[in-house]
PDB file of N, CA and C in Angstrom:
ATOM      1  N   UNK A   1     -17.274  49.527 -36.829  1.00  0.00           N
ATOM      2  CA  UNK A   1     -16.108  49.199 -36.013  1.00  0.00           C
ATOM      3  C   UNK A   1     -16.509  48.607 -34.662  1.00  0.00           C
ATOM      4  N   UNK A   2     -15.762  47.651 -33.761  1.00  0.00           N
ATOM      5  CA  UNK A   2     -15.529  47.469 -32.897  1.00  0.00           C
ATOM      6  C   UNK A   2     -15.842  48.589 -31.598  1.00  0.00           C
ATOM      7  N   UNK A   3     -16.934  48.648 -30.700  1.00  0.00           N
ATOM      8  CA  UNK A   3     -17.901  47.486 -30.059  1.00  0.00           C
ATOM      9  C   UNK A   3     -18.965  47.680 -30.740  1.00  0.00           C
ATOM     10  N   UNK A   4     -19.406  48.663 -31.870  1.00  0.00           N
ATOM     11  CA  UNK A   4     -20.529  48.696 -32.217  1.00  0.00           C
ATOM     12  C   UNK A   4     -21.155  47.648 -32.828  1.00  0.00           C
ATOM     13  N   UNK A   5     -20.765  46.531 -33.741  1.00  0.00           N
ATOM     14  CA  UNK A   5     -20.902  45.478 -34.410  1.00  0.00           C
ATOM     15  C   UNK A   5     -21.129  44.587 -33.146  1.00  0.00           C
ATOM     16  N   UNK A   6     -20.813  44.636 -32.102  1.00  0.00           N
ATOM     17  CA  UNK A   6     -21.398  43.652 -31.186  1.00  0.00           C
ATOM     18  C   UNK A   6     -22.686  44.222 -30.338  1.00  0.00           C
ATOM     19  N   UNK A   7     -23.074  45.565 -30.408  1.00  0.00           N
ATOM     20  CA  UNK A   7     -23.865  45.993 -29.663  1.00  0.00           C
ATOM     21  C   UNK A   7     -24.007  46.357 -28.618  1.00  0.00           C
ATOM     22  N   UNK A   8     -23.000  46.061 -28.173  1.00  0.00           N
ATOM     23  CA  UNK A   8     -22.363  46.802 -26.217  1.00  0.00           C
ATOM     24  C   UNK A   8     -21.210  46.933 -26.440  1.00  0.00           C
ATOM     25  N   UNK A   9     -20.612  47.662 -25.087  1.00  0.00           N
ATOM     26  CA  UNK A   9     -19.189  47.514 -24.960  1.00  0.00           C
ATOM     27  C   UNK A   9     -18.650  46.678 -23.442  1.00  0.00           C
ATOM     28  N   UNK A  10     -17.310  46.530 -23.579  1.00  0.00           N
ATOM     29  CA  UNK A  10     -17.030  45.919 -22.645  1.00  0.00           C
ATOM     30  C   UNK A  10     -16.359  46.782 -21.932  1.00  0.00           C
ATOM     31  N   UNK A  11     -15.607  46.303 -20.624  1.00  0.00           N
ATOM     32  CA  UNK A  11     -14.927  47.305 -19.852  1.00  0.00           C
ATOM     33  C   UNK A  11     -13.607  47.519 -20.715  1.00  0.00           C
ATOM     34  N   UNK A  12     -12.863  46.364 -21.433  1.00  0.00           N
ATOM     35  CA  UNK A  12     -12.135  46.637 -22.433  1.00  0.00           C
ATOM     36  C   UNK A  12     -12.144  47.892 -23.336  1.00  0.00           C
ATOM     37  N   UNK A  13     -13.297  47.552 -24.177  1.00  0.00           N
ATOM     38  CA  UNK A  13     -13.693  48.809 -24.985  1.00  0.00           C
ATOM     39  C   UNK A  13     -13.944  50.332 -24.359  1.00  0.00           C
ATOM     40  N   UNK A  14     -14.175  50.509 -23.521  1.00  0.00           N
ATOM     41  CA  UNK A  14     -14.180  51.655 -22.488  1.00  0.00           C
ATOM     42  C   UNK A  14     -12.683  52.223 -22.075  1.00  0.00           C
ATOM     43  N   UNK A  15     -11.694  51.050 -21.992  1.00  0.00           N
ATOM     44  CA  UNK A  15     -10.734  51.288 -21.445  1.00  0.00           C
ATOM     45  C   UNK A  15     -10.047  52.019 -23.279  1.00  0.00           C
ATOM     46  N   UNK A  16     -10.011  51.319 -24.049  1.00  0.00           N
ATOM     47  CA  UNK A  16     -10.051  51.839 -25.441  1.00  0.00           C
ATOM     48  C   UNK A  16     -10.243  53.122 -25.999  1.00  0.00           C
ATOM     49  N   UNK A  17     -11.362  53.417 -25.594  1.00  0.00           N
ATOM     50  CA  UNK A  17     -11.973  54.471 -26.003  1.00  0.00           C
ATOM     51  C   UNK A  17     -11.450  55.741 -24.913  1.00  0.00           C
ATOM     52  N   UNK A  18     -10.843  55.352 -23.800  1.00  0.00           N
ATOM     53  CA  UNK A  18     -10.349  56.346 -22.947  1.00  0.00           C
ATOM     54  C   UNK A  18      -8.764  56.675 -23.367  1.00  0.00           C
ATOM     55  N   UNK A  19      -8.125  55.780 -23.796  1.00  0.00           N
ATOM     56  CA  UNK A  19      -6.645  55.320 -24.687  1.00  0.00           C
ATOM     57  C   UNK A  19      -7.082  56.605 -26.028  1.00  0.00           C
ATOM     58  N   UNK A  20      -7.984  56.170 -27.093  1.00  0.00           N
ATOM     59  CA  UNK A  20      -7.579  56.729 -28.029  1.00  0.00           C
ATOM     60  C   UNK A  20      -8.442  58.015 -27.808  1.00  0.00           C
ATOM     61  N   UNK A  21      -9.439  58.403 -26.572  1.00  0.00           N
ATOM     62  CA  UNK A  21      -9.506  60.292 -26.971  1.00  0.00           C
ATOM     63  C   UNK A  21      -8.322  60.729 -26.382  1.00  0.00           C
ATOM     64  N   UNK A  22      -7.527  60.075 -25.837  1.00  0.00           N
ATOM     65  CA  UNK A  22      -6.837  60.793 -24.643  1.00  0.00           C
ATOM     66  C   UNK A  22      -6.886  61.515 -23.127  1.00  0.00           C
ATOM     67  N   UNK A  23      -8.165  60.452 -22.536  1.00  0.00           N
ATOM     68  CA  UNK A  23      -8.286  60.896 -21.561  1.00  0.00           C
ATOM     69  C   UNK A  23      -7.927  59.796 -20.163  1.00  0.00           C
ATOM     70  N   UNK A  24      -6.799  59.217 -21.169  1.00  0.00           N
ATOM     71  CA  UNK A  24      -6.281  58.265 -19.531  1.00  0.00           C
ATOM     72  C   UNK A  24      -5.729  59.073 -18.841  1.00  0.00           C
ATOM     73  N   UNK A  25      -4.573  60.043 -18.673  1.00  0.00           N
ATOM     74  CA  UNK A  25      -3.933  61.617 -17.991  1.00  0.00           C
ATOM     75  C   UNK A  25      -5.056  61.904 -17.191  1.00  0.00           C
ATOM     76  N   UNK A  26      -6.391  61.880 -17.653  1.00  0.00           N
ATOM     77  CA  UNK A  26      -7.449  62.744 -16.555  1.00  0.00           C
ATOM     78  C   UNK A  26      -8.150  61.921 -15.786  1.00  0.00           C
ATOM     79  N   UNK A  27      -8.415  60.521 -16.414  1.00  0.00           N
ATOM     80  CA  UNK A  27      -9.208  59.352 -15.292  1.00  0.00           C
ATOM     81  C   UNK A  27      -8.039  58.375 -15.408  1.00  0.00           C
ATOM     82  N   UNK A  28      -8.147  57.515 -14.521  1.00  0.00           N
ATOM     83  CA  UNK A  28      -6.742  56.660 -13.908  1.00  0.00           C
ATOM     84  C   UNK A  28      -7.601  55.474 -13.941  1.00  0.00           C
ATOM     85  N   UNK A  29      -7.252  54.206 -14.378  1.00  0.00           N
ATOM     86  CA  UNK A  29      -7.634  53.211 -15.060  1.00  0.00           C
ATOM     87  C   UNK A  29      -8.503  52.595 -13.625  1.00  0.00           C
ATOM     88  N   UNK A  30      -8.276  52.837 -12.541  1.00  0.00           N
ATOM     89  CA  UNK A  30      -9.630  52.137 -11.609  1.00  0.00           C
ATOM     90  C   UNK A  30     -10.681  53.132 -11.514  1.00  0.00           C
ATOM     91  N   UNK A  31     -10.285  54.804 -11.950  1.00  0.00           N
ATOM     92  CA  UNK A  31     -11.693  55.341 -11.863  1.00  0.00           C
ATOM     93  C   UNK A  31     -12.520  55.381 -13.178  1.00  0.00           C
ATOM     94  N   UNK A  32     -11.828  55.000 -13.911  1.00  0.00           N
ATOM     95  CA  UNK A  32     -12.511  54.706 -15.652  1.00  0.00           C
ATOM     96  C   UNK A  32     -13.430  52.917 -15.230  1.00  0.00           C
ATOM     97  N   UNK A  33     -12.909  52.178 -14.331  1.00  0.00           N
ATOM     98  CA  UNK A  33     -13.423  50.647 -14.188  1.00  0.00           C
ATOM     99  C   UNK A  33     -14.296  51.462 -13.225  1.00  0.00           C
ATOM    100  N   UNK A  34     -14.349  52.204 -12.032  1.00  0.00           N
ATOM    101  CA  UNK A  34     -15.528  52.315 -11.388  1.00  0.00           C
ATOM    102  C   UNK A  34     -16.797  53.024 -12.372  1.00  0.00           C
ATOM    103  N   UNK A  35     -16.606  53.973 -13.031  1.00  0.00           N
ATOM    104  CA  UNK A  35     -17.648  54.452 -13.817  1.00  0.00           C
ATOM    105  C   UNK A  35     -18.471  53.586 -14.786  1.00  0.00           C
ATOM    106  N   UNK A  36     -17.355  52.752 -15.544  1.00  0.00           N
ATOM    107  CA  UNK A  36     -17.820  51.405 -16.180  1.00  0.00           C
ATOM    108  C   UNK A  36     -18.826  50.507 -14.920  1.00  0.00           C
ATOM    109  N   UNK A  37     -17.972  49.851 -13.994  1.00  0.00           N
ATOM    110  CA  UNK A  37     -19.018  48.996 -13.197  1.00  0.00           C
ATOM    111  C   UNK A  37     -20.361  49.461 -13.029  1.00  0.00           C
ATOM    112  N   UNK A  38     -20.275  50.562 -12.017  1.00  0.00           N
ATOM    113  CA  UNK A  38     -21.516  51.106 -11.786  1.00  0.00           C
ATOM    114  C   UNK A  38     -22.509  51.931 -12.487  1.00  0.00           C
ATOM    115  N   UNK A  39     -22.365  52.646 -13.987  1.00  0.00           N
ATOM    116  CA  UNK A  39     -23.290  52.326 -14.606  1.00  0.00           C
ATOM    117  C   UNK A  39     -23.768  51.188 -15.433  1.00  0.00           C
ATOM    118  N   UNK A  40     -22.487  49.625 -15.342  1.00  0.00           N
ATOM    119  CA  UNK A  40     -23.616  48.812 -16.154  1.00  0.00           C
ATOM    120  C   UNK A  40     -24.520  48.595 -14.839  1.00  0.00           C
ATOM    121  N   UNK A  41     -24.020  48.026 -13.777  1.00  0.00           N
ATOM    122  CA  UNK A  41     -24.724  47.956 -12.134  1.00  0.00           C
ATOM    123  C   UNK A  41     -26.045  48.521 -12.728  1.00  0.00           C
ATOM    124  N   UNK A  42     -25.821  49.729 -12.520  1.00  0.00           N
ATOM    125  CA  UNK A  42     -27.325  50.898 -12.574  1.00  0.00           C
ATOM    126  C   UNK A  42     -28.305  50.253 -13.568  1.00  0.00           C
ATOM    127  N   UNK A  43     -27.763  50.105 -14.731  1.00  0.00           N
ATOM    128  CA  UNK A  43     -28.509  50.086 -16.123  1.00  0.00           C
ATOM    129  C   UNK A  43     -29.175  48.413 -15.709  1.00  0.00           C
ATOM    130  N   UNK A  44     -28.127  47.602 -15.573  1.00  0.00           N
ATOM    131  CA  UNK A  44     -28.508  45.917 -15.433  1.00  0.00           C
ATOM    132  C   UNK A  44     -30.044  46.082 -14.157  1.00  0.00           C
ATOM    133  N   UNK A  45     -29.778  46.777 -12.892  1.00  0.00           N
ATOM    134  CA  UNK A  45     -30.423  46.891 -11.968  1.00  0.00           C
ATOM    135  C   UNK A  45     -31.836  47.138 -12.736  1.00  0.00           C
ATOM    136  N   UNK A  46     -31.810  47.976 -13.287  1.00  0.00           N
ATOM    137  CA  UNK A  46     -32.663  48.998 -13.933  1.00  0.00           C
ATOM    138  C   UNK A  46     -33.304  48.164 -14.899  1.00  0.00           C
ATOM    139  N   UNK A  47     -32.946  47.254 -15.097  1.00  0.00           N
ATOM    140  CA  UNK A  47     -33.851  46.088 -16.133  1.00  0.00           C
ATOM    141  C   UNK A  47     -33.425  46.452 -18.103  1.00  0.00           C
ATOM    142  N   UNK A  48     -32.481  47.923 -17.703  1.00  0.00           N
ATOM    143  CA  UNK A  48     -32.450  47.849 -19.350  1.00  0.00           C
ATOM    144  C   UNK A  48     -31.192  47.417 -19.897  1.00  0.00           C
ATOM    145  N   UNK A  49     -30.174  46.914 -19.139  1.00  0.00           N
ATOM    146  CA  UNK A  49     -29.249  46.544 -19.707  1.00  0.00           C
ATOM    147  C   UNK A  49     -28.671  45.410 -20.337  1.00  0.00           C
ATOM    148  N   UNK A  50     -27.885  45.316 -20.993  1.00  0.00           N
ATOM    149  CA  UNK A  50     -27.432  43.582 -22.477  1.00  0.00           C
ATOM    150  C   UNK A  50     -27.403  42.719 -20.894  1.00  0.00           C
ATOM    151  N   UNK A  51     -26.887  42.840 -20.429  1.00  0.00           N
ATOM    152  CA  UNK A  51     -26.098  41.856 -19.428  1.00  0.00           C
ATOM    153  C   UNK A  51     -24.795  42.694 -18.338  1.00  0.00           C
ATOM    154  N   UNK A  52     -25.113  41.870 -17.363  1.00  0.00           N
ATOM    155  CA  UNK A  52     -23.661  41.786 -16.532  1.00  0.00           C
ATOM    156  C   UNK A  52     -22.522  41.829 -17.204  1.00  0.00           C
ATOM    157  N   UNK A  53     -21.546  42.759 -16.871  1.00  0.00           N
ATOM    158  CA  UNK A  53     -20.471  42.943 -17.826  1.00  0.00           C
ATOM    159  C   UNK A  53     -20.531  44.265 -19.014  1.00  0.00           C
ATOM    160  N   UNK A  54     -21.468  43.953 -19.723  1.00  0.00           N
ATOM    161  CA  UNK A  54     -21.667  44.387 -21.044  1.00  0.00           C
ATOM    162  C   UNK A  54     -22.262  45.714 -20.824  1.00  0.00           C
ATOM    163  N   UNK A  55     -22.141  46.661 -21.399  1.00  0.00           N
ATOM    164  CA  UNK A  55     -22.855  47.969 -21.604  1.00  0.00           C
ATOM    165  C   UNK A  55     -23.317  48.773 -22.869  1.00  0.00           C
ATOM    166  N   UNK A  56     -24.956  48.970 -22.358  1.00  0.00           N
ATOM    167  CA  UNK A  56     -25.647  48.654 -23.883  1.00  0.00           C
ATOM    168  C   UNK A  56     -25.449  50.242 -24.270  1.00  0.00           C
ATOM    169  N   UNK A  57     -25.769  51.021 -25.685  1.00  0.00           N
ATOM    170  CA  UNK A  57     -25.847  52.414 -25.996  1.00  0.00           C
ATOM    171  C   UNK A  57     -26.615  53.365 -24.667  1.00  0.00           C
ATOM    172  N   UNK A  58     -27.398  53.176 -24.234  1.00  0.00           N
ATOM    173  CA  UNK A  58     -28.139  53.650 -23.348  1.00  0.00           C
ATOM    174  C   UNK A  58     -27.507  54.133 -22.154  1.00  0.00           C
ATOM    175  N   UNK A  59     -26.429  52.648 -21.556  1.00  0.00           N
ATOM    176  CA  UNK A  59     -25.502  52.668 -20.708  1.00  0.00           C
ATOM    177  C   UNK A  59     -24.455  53.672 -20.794  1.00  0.00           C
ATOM    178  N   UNK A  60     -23.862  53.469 -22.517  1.00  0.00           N
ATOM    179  CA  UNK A  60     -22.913  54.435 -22.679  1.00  0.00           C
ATOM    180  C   UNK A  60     -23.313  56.052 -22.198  1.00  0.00           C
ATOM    181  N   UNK A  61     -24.474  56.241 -22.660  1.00  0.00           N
ATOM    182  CA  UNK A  61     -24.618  58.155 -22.651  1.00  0.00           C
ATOM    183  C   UNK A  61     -24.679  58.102 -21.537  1.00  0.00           C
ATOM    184  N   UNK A  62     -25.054  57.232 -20.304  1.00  0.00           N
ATOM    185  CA  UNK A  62     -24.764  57.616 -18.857  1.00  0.00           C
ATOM    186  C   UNK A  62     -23.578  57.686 -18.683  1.00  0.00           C
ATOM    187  N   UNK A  63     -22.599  57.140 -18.721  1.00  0.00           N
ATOM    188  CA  UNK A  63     -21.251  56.911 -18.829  1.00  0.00           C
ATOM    189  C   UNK A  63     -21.131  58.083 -19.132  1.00  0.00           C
ATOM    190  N   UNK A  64     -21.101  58.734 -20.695  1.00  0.00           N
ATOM    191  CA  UNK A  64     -20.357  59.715 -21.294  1.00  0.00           C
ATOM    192  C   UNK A  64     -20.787  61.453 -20.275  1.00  0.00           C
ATOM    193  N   UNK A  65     -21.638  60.786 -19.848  1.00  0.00           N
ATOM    194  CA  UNK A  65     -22.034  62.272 -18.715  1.00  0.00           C
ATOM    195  C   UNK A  65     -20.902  61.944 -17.264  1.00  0.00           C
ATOM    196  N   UNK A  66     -20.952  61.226 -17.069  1.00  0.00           N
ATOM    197  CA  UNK A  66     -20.221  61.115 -15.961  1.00  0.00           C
ATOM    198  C   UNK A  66     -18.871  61.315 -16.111  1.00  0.00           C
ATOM    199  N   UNK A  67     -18.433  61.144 -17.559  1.00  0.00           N
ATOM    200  CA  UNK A  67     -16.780  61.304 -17.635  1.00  0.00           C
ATOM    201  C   UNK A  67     -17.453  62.636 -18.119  1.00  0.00           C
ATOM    202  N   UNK A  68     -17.684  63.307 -18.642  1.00  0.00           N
ATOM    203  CA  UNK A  68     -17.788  64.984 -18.613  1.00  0.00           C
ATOM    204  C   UNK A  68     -17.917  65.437 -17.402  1.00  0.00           C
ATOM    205  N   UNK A  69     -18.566  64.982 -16.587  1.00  0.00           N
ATOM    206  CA  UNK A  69     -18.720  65.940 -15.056  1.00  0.00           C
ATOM    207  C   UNK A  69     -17.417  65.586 -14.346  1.00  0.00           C
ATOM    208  N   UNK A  70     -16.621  64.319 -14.770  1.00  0.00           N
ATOM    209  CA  UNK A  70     -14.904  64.206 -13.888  1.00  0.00           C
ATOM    210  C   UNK A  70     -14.527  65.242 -14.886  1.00  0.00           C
ATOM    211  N   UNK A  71     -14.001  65.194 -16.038  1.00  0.00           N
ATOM    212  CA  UNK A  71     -13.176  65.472 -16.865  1.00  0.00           C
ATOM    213  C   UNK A  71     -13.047  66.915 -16.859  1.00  0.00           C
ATOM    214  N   UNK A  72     -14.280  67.435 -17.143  1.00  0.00           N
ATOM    215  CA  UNK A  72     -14.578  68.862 -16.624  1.00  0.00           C
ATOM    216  C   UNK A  72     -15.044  69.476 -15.771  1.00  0.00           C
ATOM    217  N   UNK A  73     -14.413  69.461 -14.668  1.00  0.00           N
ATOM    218  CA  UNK A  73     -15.011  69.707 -13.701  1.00  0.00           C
ATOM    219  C   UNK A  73     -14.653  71.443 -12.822  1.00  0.00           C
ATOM    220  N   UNK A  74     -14.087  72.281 -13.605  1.00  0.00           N
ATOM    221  CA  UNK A  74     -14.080  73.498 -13.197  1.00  0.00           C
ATOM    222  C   UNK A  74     -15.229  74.180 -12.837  1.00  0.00           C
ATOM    223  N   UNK A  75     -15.414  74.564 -11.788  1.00  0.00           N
ATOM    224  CA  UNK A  75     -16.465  75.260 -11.235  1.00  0.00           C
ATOM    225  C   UNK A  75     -16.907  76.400 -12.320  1.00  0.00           C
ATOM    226  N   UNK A  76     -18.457  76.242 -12.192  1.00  0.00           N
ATOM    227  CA  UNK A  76     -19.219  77.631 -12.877  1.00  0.00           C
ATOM    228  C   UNK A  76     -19.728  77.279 -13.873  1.00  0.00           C
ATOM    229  N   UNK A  77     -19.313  75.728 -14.719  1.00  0.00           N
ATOM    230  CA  UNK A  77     -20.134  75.313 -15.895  1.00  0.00           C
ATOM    231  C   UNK A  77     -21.255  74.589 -15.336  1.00  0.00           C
ATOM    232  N   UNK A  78     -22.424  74.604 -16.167  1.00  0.00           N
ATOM    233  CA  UNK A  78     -23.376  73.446 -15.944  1.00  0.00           C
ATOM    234  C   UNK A  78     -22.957  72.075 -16.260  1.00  0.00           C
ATOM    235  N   UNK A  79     -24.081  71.097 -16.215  1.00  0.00           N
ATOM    236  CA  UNK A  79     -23.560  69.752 -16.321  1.00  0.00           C
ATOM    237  C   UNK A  79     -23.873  69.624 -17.944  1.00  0.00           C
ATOM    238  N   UNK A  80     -24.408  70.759 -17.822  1.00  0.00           N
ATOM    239  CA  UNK A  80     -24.685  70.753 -20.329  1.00  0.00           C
ATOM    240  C   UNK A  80     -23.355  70.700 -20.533  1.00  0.00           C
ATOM    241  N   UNK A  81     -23.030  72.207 -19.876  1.00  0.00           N
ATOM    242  CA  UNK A  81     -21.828  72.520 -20.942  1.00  0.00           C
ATOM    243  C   UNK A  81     -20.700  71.863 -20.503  1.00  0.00           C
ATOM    244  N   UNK A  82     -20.723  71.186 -19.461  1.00  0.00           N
ATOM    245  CA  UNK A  82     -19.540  69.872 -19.036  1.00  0.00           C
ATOM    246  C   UNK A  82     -19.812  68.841 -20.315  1.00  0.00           C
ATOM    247  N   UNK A  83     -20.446  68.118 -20.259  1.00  0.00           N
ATOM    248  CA  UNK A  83     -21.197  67.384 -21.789  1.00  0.00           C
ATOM    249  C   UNK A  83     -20.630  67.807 -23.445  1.00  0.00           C
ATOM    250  N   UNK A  84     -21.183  69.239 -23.395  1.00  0.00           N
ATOM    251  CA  UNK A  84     -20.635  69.696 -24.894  1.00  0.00           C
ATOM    252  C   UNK A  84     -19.561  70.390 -24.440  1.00  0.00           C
ATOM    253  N   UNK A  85     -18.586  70.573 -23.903  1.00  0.00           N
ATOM    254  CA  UNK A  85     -17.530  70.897 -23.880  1.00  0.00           C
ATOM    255  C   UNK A  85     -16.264  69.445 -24.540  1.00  0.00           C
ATOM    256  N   UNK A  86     -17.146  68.087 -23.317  1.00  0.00           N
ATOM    257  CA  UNK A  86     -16.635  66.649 -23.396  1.00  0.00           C
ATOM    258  C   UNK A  86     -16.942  66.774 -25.760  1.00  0.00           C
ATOM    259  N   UNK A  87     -17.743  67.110 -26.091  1.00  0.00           N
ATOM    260  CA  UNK A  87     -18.357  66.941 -27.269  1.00  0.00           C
ATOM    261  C   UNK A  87     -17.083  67.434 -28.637  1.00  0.00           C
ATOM    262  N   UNK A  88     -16.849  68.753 -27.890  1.00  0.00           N
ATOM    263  CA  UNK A  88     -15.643  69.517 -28.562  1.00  0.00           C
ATOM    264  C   UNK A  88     -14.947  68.898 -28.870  1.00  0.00           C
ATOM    265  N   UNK A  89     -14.405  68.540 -27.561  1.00  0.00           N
ATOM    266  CA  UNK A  89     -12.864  67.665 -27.690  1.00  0.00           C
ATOM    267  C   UNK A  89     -12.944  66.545 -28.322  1.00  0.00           C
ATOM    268  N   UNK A  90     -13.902  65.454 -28.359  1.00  0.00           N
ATOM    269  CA  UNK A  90     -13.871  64.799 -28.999  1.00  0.00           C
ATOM    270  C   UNK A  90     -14.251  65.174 -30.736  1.00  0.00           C
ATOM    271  N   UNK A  91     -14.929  66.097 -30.898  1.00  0.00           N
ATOM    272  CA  UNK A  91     -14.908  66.450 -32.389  1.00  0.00           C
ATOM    273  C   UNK A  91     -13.800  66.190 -32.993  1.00  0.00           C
ATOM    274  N   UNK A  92     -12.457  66.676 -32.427  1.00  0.00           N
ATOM    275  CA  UNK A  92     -11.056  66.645 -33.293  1.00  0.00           C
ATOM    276  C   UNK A  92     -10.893  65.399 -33.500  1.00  0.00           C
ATOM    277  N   UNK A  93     -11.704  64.223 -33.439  1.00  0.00           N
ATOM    278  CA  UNK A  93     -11.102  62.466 -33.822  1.00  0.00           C
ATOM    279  C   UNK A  93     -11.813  62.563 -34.910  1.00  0.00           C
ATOM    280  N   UNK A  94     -11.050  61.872 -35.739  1.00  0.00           N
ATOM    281  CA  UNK A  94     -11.146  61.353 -37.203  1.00  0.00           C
ATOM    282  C   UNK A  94     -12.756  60.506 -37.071  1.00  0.00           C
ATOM    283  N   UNK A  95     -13.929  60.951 -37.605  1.00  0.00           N
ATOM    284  CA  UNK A  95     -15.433  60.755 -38.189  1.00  0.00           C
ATOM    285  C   UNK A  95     -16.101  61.187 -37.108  1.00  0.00           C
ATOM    286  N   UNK A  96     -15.683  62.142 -35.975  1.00  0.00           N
ATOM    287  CA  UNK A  96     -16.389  62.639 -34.992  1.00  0.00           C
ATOM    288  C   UNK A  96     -16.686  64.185 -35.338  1.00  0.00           C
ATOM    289  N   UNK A  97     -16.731  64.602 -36.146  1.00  0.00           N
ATOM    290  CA  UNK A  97     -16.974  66.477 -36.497  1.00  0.00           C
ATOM    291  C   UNK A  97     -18.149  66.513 -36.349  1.00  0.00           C
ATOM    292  N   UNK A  98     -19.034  66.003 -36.369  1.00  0.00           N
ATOM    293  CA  UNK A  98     -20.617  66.116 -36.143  1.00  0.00           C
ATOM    294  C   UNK A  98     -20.876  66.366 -34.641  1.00  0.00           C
ATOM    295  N   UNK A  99     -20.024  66.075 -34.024  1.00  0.00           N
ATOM    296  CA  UNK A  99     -20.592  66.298 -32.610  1.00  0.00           C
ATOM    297  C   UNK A  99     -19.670  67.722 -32.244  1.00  0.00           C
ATOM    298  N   UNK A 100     -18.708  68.645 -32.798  1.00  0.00           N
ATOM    299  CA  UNK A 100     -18.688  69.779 -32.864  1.00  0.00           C
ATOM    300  C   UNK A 100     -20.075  70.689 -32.897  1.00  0.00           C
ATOM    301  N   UNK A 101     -20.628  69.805 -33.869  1.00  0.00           N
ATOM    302  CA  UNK A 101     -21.953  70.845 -34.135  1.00  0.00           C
ATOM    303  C   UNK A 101     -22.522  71.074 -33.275  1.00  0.00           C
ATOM    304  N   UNK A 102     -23.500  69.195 -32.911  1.00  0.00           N
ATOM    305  CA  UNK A 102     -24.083  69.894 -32.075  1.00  0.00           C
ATOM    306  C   UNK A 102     -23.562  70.335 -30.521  1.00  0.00           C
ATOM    307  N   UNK A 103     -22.321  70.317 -30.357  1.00  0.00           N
ATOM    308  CA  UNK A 103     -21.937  70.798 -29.240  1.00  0.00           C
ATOM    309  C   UNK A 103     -22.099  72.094 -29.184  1.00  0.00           C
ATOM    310  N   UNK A 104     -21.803  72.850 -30.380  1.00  0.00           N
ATOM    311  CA  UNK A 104     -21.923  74.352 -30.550  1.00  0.00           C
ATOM    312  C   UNK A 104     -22.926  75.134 -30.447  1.00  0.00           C
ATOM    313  N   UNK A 105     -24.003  73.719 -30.032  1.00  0.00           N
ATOM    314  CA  UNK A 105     -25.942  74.419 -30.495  1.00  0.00           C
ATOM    315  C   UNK A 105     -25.899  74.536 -28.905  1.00  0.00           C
ATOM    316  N   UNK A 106     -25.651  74.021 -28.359  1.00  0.00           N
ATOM    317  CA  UNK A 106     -25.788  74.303 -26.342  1.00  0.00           C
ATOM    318  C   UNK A 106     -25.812  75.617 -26.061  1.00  0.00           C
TER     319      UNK A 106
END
C-alpha cells in the first residue's frame, strides 16, 4: 500500500496516517507538519535521508517516537512505554496485531 511502494512518505501521507489511527483530536494539523518538517530536516541534515520533503523508514521511527512522547504524555511513564503504549493502540487497525505483541514484551 501507499507510501510504502514509493519508499518514503510525504507530509501528505503522515497527515493520512494521523486521519486513519485517529490521532488528529490529539496533534492539530501544524503540530503533526512540525514533527514531519523537522525530522525530515534532522534525517536530510544527517545525510540519511530520500530527500527534502520526503521521509525515508528510518525518518519514520523518529517520527513515531515523537508522536508517542506528545500523544502520551502523562507523567511517570518512560519514553519505552510512551512508544509501546503508542504500539497498543495502534494494534486495533486492521494488519497491525503484531505490534500488540511486541508492545506487550516492554
Amino acid at each position: 500500500p501507499e507510501p510504502y511502494r514509493k519508499g518514503y512518505w510525504t507530509s501528505k501521507s503522515m497527515q493520512r496516517f494521523a486521519a486513519e489511527s485517529e490521532f488528529s483530536a490529539e496533534l492539530s494539523h501544524p503540530c503533526l507538519q512540525r514533527v514531519f518538517s523537522d525530522c525530515v530536516q534532522f534525517d536530510t541534515a544527517a545525510g540519511h535521508g530520500a530527500a527534502e520533503g520526503k521521509m525515508s523508514m528510518a525518518c519514520f521511527k523518529l517520527a513515531f517516537v515523537v508522536i508517542a512522547l506528545r500523544v502520551h504524555s502523562a507523567p511517570g511513564y518512560s519514553p519505552l512505554m510512551r512508544v509501546a503504549m503508542l504500539m497498543l493502540r495502534l494494534s486495533i487497525c486492521r494488519g497491525a496485531s503484531d505490534l500488540g505483541v511486541a508492545a506487550r514484551s516492554v
